[in-house]
Protein backbone atom coordinates (compact mmCIF):
# COMPACT_ATOMS: atom_id res chain seq x y z
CA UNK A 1 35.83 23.63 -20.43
CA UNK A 2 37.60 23.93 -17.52
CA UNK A 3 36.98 20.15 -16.11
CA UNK A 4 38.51 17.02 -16.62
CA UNK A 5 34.56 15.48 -15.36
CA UNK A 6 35.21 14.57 -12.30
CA UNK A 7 32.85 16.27 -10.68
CA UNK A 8 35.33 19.57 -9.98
CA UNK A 9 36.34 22.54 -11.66
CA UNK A 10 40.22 22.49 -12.59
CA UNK A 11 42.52 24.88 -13.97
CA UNK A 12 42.45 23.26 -17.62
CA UNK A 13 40.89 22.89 -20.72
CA UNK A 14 40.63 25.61 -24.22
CA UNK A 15 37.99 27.41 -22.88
CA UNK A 16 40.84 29.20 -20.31
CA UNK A 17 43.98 28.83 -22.03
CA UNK A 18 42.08 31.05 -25.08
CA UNK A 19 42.01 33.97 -22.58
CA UNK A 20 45.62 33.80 -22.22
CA UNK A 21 46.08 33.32 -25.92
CA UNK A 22 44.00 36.63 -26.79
CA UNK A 23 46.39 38.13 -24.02
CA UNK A 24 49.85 37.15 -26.38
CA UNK A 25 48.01 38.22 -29.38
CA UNK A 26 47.47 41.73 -28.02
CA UNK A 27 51.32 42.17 -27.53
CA UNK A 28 52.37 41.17 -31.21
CA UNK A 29 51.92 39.02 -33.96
CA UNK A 30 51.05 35.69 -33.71
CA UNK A 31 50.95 32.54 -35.15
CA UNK A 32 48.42 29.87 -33.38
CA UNK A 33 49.08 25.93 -33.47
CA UNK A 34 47.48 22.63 -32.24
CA UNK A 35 50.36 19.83 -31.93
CA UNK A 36 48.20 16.98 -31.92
CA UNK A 37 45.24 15.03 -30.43
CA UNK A 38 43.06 17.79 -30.45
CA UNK A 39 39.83 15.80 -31.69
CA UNK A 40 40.33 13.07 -29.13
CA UNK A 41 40.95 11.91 -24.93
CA UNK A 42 37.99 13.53 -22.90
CA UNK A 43 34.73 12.59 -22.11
CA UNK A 44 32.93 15.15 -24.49
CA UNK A 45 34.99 13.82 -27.50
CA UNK A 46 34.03 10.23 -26.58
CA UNK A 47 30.47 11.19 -25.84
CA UNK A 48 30.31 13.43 -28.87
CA UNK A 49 31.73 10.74 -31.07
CA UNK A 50 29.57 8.24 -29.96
CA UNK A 51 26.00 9.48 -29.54
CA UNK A 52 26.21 12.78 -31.71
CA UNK A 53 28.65 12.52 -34.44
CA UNK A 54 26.25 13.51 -37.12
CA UNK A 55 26.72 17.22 -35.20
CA UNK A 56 29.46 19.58 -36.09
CA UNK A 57 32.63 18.61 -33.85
CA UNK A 58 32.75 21.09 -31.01
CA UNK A 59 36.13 21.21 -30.48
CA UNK A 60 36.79 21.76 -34.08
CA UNK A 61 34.01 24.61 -34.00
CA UNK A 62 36.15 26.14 -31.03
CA UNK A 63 39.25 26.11 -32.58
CA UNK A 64 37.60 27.92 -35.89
CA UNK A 65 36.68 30.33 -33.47
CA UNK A 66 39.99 31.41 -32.43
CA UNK A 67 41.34 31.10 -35.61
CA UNK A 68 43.89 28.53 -35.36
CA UNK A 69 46.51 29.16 -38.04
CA UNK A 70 47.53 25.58 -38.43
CA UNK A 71 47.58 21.96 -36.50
CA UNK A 72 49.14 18.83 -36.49
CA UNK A 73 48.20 15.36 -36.73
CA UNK A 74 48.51 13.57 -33.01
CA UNK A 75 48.48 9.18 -32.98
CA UNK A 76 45.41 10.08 -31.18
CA UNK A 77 43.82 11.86 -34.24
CA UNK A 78 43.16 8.35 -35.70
CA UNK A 79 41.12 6.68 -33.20
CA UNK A 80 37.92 7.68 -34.45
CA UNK A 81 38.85 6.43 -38.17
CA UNK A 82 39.53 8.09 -41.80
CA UNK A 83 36.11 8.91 -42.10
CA UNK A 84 35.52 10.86 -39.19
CA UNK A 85 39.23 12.46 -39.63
CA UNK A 86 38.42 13.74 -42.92
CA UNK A 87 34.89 15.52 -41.68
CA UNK A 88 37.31 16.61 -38.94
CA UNK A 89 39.72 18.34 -41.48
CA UNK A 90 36.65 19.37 -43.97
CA UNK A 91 35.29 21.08 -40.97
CA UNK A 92 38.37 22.87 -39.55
CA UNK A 93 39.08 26.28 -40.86
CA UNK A 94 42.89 26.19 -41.00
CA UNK A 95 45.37 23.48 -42.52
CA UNK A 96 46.43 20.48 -41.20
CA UNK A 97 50.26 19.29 -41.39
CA UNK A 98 51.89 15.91 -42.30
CA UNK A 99 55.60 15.73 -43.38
CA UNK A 100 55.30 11.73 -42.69
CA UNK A 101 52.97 10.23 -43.38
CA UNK A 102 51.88 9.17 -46.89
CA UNK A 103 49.95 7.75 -49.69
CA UNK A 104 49.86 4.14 -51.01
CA UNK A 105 51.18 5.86 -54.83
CA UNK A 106 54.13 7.83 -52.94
CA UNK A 107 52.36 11.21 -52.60
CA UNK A 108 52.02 13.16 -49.53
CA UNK A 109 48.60 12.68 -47.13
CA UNK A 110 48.56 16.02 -46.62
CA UNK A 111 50.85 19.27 -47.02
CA UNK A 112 54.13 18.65 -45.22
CA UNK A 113 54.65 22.60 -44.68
CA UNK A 114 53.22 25.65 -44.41
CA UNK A 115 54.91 29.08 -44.86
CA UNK A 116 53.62 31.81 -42.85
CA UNK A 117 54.68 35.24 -43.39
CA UNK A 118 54.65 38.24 -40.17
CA UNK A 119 55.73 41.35 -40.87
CA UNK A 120 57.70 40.61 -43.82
CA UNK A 121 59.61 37.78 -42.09
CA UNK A 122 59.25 33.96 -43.65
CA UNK A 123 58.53 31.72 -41.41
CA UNK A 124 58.64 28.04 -42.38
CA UNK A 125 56.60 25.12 -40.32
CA UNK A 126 56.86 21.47 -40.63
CA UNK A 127 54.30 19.28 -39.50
CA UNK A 128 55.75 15.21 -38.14
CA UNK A 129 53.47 12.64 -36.25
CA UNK A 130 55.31 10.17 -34.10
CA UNK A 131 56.11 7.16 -36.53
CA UNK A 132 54.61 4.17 -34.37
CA UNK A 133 51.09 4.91 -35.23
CA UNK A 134 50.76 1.88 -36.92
CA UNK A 135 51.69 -0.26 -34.15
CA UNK A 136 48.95 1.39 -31.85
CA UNK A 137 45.86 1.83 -34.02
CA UNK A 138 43.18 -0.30 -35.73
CA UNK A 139 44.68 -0.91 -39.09
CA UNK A 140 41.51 -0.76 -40.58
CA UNK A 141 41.65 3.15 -38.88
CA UNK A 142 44.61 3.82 -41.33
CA UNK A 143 43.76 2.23 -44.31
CA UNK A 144 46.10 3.04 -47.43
CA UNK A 145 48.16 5.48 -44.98
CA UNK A 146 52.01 5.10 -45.06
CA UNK A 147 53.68 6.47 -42.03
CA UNK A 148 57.31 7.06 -43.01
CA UNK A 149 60.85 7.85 -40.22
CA UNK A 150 60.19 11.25 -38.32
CA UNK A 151 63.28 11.89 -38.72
CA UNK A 152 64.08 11.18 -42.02
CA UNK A 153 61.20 13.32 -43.22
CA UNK A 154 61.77 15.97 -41.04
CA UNK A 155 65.54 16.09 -42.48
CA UNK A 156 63.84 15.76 -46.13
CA UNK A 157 61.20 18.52 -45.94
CA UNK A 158 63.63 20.92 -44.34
CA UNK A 159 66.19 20.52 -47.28
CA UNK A 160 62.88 21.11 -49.44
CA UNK A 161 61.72 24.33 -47.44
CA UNK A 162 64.87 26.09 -47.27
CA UNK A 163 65.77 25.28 -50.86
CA UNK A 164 62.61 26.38 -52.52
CA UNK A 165 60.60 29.03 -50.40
CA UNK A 166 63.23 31.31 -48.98
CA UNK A 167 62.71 31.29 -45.18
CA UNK A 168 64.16 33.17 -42.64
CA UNK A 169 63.08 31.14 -39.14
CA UNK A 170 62.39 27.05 -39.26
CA UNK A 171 60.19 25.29 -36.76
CA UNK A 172 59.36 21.82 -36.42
CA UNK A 173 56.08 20.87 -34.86
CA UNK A 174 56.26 17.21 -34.06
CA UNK A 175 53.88 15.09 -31.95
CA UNK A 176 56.69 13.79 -30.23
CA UNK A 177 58.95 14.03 -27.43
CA UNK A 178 61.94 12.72 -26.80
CA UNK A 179 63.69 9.77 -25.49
CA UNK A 180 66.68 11.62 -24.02
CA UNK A 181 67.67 14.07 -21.92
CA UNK A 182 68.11 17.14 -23.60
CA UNK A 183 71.26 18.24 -21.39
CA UNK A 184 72.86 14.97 -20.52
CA UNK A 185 72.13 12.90 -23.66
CA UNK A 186 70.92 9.81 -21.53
CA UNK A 187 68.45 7.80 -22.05
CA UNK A 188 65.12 8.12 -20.75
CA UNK A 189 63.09 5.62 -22.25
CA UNK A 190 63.64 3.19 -24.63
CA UNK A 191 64.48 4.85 -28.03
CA UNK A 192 62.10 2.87 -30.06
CA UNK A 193 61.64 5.77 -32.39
CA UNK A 194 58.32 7.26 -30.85
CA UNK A 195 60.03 9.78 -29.22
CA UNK A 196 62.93 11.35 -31.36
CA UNK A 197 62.70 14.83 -31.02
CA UNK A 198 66.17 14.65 -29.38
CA UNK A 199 67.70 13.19 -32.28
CA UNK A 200 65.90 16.30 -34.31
CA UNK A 201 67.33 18.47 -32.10
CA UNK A 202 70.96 17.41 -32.02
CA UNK A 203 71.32 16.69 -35.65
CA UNK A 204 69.36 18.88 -37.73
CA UNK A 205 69.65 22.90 -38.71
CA UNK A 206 65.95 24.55 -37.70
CA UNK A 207 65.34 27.36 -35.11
CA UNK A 208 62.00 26.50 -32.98
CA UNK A 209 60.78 22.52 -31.74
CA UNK A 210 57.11 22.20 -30.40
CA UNK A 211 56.79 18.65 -29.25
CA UNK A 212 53.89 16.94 -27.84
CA UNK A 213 52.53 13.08 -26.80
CA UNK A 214 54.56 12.67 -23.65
CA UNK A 215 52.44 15.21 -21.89
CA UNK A 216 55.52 16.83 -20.56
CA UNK A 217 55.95 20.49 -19.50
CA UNK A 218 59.10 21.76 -21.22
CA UNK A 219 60.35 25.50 -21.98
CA UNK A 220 64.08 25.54 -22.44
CA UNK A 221 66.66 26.03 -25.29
CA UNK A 222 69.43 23.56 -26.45
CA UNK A 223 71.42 23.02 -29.79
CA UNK A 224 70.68 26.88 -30.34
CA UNK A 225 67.00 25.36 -30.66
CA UNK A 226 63.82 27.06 -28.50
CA UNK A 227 62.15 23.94 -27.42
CA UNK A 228 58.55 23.48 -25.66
CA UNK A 229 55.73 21.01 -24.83
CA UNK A 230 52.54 21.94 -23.10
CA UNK A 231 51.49 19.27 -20.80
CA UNK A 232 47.83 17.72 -21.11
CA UNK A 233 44.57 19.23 -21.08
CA UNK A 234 45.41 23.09 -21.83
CA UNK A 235 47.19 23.21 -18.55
CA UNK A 236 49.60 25.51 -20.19
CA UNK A 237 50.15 27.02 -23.82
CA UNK A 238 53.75 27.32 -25.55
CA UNK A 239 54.61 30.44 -26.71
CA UNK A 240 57.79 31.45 -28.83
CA UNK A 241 58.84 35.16 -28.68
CA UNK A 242 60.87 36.12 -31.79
CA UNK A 243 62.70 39.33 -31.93
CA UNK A 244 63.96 40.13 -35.37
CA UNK A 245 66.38 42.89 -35.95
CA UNK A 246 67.06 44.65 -39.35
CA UNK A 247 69.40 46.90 -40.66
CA UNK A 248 68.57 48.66 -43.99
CA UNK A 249 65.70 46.49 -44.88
CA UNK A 250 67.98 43.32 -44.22
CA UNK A 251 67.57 40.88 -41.56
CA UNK A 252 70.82 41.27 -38.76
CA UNK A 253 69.77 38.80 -36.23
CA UNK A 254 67.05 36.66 -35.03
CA UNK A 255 66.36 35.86 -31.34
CA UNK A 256 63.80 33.56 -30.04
CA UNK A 257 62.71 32.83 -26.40
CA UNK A 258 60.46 29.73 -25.10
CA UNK A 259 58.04 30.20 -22.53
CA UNK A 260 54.86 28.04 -21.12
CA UNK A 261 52.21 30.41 -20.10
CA UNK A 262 50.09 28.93 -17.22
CA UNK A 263 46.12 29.23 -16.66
CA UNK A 264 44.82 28.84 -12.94
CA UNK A 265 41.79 29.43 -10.91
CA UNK A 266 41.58 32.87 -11.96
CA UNK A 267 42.15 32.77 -15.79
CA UNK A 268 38.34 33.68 -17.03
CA UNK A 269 36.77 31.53 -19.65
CA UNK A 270 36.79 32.70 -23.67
CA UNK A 271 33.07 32.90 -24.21
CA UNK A 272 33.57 31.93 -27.68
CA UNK A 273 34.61 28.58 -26.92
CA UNK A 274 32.38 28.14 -24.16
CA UNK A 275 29.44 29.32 -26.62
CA UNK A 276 30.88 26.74 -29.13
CA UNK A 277 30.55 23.22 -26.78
CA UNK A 278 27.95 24.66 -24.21
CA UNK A 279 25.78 22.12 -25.84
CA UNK A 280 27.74 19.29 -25.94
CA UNK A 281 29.35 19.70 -22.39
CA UNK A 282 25.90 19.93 -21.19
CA UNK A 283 24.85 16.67 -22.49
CA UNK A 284 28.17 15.05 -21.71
CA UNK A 285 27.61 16.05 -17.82
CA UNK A 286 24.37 14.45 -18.22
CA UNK A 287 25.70 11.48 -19.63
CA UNK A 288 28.16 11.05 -17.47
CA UNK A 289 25.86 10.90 -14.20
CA UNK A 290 23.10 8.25 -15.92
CA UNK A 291 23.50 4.62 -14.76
CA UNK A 292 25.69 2.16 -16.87
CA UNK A 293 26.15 -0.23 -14.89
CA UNK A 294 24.60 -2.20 -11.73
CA UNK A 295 26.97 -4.28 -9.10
CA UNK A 296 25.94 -6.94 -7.39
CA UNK A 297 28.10 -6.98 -4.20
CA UNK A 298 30.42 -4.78 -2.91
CA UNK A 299 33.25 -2.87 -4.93
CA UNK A 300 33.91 0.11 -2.67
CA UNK A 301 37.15 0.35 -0.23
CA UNK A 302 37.87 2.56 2.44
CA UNK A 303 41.29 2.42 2.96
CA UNK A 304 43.99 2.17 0.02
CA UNK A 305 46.52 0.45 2.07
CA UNK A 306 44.32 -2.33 2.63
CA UNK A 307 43.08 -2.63 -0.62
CA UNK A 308 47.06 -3.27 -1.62
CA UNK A 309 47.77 -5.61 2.11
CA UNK A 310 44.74 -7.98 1.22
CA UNK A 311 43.59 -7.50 -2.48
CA UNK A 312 39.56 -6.20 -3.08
CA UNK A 313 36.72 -6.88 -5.31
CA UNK A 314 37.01 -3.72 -7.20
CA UNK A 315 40.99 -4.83 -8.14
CA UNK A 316 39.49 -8.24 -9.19
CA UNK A 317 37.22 -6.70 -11.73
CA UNK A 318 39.72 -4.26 -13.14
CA UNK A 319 41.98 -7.31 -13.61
CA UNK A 320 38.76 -9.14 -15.95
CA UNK A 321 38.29 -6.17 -17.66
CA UNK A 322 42.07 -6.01 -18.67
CA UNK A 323 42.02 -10.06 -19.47
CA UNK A 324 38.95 -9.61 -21.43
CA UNK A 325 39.84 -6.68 -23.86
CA UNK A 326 42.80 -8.18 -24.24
CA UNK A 327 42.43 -12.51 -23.90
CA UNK A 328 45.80 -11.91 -22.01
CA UNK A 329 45.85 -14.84 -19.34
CA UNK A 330 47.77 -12.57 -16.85
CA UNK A 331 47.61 -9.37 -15.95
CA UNK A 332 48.48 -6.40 -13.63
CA UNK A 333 47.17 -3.48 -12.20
CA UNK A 334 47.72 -0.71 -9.55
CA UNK A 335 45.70 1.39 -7.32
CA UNK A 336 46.61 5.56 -8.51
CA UNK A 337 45.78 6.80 -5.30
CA UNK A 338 44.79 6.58 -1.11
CA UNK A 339 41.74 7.62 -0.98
CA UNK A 340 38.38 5.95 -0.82
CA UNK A 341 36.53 4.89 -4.09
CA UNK A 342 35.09 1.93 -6.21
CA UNK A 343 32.04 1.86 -7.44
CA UNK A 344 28.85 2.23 -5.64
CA UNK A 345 25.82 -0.44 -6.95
CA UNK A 346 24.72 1.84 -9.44
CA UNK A 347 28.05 2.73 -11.71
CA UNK A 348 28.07 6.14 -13.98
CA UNK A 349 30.81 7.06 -16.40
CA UNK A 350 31.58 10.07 -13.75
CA UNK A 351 32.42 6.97 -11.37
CA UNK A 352 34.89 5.47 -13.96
CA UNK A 353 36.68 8.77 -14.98
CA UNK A 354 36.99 9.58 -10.84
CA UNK A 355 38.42 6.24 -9.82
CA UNK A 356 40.54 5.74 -13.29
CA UNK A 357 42.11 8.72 -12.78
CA UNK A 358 45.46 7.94 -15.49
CA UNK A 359 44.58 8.51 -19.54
CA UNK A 360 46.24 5.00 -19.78
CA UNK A 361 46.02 2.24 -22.30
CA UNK A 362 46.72 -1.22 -22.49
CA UNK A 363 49.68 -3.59 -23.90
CA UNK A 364 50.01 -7.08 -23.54
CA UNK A 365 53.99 -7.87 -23.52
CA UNK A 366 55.74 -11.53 -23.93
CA UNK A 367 57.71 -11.68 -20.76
CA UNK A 368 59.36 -14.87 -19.06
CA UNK A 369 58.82 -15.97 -15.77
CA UNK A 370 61.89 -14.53 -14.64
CA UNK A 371 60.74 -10.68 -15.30
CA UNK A 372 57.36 -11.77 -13.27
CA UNK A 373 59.65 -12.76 -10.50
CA UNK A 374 61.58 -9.37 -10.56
CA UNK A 375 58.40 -7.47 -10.87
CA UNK A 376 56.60 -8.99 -7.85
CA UNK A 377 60.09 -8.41 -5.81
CA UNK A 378 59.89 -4.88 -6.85
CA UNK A 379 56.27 -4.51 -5.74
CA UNK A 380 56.98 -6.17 -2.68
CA UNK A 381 59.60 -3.64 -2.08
CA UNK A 382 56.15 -1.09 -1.25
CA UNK A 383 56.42 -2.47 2.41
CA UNK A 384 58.45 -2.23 5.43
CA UNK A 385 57.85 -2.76 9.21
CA UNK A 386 58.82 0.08 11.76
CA UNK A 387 58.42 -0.61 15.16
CA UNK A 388 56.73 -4.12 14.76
CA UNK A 389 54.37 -2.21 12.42
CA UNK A 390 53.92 -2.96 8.78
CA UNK A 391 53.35 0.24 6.23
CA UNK A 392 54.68 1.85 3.33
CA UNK A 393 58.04 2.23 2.86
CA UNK A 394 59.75 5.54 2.56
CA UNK A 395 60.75 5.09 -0.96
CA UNK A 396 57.11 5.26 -2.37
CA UNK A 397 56.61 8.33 -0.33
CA UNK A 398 59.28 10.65 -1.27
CA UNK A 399 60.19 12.41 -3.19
CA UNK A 400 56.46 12.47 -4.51
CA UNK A 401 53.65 9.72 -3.49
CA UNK A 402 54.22 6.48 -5.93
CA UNK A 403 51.41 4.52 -5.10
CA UNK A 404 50.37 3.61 -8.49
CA UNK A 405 54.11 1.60 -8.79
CA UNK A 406 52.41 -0.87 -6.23
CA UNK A 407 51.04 -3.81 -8.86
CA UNK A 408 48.77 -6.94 -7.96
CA UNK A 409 48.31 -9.35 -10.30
CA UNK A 410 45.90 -12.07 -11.35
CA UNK A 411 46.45 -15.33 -13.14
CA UNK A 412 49.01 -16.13 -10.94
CA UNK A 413 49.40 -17.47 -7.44
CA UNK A 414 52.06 -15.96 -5.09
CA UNK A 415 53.09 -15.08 -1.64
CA UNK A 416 55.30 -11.88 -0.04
CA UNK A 417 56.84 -12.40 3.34
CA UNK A 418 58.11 -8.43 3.55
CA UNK A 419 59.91 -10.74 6.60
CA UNK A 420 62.97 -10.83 4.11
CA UNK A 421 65.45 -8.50 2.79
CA UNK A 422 64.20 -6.51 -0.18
CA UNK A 423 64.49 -8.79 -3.25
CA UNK A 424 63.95 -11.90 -1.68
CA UNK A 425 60.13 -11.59 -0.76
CA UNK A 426 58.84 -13.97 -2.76
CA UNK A 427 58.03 -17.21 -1.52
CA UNK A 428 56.45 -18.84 -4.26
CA UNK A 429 54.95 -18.21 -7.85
CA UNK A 430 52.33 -20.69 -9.10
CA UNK A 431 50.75 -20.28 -12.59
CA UNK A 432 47.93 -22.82 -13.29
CA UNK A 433 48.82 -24.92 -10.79
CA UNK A 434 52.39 -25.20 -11.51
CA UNK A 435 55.61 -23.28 -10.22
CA UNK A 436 56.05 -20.27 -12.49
CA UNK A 437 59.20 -21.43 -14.95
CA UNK A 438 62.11 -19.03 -14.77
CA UNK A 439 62.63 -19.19 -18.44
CA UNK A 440 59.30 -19.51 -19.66
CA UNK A 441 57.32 -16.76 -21.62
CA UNK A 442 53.98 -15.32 -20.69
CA UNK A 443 52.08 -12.97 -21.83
CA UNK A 444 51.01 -10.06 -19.45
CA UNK A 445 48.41 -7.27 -20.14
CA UNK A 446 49.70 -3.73 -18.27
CA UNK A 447 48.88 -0.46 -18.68
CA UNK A 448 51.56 1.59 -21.07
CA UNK A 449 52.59 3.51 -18.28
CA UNK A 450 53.94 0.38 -16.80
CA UNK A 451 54.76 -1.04 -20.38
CA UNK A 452 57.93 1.21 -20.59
CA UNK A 453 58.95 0.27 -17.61
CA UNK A 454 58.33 3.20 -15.84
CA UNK A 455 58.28 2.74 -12.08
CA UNK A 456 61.53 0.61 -11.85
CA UNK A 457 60.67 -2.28 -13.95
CA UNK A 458 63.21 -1.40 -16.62
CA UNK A 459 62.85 -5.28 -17.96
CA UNK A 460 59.35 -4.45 -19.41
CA UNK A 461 60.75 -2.12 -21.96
CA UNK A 462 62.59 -4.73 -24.10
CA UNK A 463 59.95 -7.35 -23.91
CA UNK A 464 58.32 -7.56 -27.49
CA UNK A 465 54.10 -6.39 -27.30
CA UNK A 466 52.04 -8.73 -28.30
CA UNK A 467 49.39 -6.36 -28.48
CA UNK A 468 49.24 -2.52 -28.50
CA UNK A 469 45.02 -1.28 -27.29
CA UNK A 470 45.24 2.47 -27.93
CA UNK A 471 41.78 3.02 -26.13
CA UNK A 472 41.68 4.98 -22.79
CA UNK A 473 40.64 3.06 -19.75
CA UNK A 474 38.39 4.70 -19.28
CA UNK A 475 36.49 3.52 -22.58
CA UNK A 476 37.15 0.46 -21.74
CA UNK A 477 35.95 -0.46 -18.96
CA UNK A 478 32.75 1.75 -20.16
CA UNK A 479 32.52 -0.59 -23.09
CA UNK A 480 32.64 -3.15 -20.49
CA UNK A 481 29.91 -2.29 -18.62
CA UNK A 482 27.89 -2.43 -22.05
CA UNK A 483 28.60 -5.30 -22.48
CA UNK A 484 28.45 -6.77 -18.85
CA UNK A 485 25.94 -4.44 -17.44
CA UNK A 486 25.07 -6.72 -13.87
CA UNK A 487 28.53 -7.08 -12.69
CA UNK A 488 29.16 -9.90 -9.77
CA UNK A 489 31.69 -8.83 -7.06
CA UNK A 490 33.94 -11.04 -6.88
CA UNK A 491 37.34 -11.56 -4.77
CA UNK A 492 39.59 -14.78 -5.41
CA UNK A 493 42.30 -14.76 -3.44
CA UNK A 494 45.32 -15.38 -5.27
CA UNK A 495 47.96 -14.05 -3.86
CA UNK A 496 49.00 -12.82 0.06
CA UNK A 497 50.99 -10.64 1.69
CA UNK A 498 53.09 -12.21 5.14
CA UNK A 499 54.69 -9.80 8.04
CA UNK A 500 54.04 -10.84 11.50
């Protein structure tokens, strides 16, 4: 549906990017594919998972209505469990593709391949899930499942294909991304092996890439490879034009084009999906504006910039809920945008999804006090005073707005005097009583986002995790609030900010 339940009606969602898909299969032959997380990360799934899952899956039911061809297995495909995965696949109406991940007794989970054939031309398709599923997910979610290299089996199963089943065009579908720049080479995250559909690209012989999990919009070609990934939320659907050209019955060349096909305010909806989770968006909406929670005190802020100059109840009890999930003793958090929010007394799940506003999870890394130190230095980089006045500075303005690479932190003590040159800022760094030690190790939860070290904190992204939550947010603090449902405003000051 064309919401991410906020409140507002966005350009996204199946129920619009189906309109443009009937639109590409009017103009030839086509071949439709899901590249992962399809069952999981909005509030209907969660709702639907969690109060109806007795009742048919209605994205499933959606997708069997535009006759997906094939899909992939996403890391976010497990969340829910085997169990509910395997009613998921019973249900679905097309195949489902795993060239990686295993058996206990050596056999293949599922098919690794599936050959497709369009107007007499072969087309072979490989199905790889990133390889660090295992280091995200409940194991009991994965029981007996052996997730093997990406790249390894995507070299394997290619030999195999082209070997045995006579194919004329190779794609590799691969809920991944990739860790370096496709034109430079350089790195762009840590190469950890989550993301190596550069590697793919560089080293192996196949004709089409569709990548996913990074939630990145890319259309362009390199290593004589089409590549593509389609964003988040049906922003945009991939599409790969192939031109074949034959001379007496015999193929001559083969040409192939990437393109991401947008939808926007005018796109109208597919009926057939919107027929197919009517019921469940209905209740989902409803859901999402009953009560599940009750503040005492005050968690609402007016102005951002405050919130970040002086700290604020509602950053407090983001910080507990982050401790709590994850019995880290320190922790770190950012506000995503400037404008108003909080939570009123009475909390819904709309409330959560509006102020959390970032499909985030949490990781709790070992760091020493040292990469605390750098960390606050960078934050306190966020100010600058212009004409006596203190504000943001420049640098978290432009190019684009950063304000979610502002962190505050709790379960530590600590001053900024934005007084001093950038880098020197912080006065002092207490933890339990005691000066934080340089060379000491600590464990920190973070979001993942800031886990990479994303936001100029490269020193996160060698720290080892201690723990890896793959739950949204957005669940959690829900879960939370079952738990806790009378939450107590509260606002320790811990740290301060110094400038006149």
């Amino acid at each position: 549906m064309p919401t991410t339940y906020r409140g507002i009606t966005e350009p996204v969602g199946l129920a619009k990017a189906a309109s443009l898909i009937e639109n590409l299969r009017q103009q030839r032959p086509t071949i439709l594919i899901d590249n992962g997380d399809l069952i999981q990360g909005s509030p209907l799934t969660y709702y639907h998972q969690r109060f109806h899952p007795e009742q048919s899956n209605p994205i499933i039911n959606a997708a069997n209505a535009l006759r997906y061809d094939l899909a992939i297995f996403g890391n976010h495909e497990f969340n829910y469990g085997l169990p509910v995965l395997e009613n998921t696949i019973q249900a679905s109406q097309f195949p489902w593709l795993s060239a990686n991940i295993y058996t206990k007794d050596g056999s293949t989970w599922m098919q690794p391949y599936v050959i497709q054939e369009v107007a007499g031309i072969r087309i072979g398709i490989i199905g790889i899930t990133t390889q660090l599923v295992p280091l995200w997910e409940d194991p009991s979610h994965i029981e007996g499942l052996i997730f093997e290299d990406s790249f390894e089996s995507a070299k394997k199963w290619l030999g195999i294909m082209k070997e045995q089943e006579n194919v004329d065009i190779t794609v590799i579908c691969y809920h991944g991304g990739f860790a370096h720049d496709l034109t430079s080479g350089s790195l762009l995250e840590p190469d950890t092996g989550e993301n190596v559909g550069y590697r793919m690209c560089k080293e192996l012989d196949f004709d089409i890439m569709i990548t996913g999990h990074q939630h990145r919009e890319i259309c362009t070609q390199a290593f004589g490879k089409s590549i593509v990934q389609p964003g988040t939320k049906a922003v945009c659907i991939a599409g790969i034009t192939i031109d074949v050209e034959m001379i007496n019955g015999t193929i001559s060349s083969i040409q192939h084009e990437p393109n991401l096909y947008y939808v926007d305010d005018q796109t109208p909806l597919d009926e057939r999906v919107v027929r197919e989770a009517q019921e469940m968006h209905d209740l989902t909406e409803q859901w999402l504006d009953e009560p599940i929670g009750h503040i005492h005190g005050n968690l609402r802020y007016n102005n951002a910039f405050d919130v970040r100059l002086h700290k604020h109840p509602y950053i407090e009890f983001l910080q507990h809920v982050q401790m709590h999930v994850t019995n880290a003793p320190i922790s770190c958090t950012s506000l995503f945008h400037d404008q108003p929010g909080g939570f009123n007394e009475q909390v819904t799940m709309r409330d959560i999804v509006t102020n959390y506003i970032y499909p985030n999870t949490l990781k709790v890394l070992q760091v020493t006090g040292q990469h605390i130190h750098d960390a606050l230095e960078q934050c306190a980089s966020y100010f600058t005073i212009q004409d006596g006045q203190l504000t943001i500075d420049p640098s978290f303005l432009h190019p684009k707005a950063q304000p979610y690479n502002y962190d505050m932190w709790e379960g530590i003590e600590y001053v900024i005097d934005v007084r001093q040159p950038v880098g020197h800022r912080i006065l002092s760094i207490n933890y339990q009583g005691k000066p934080l030690d340089m060379h000491g190790s600590y464990e920190v939860a973070m979001n993942n986002y800031r886990a990479t070290g994303a936001g100029n904190f490269p020193y996160f992204a060698d720290c080892p995790v201690v723990k890896d939550i793959q739950t949204d947010m957005t669940e959690i603090i829900a879960d939370y609030f079952a738990e806790f449902p009378v939450i107590q405003a509260t606002c320790v000051p811990n740290w301060k900010v110094i400038w006149e």
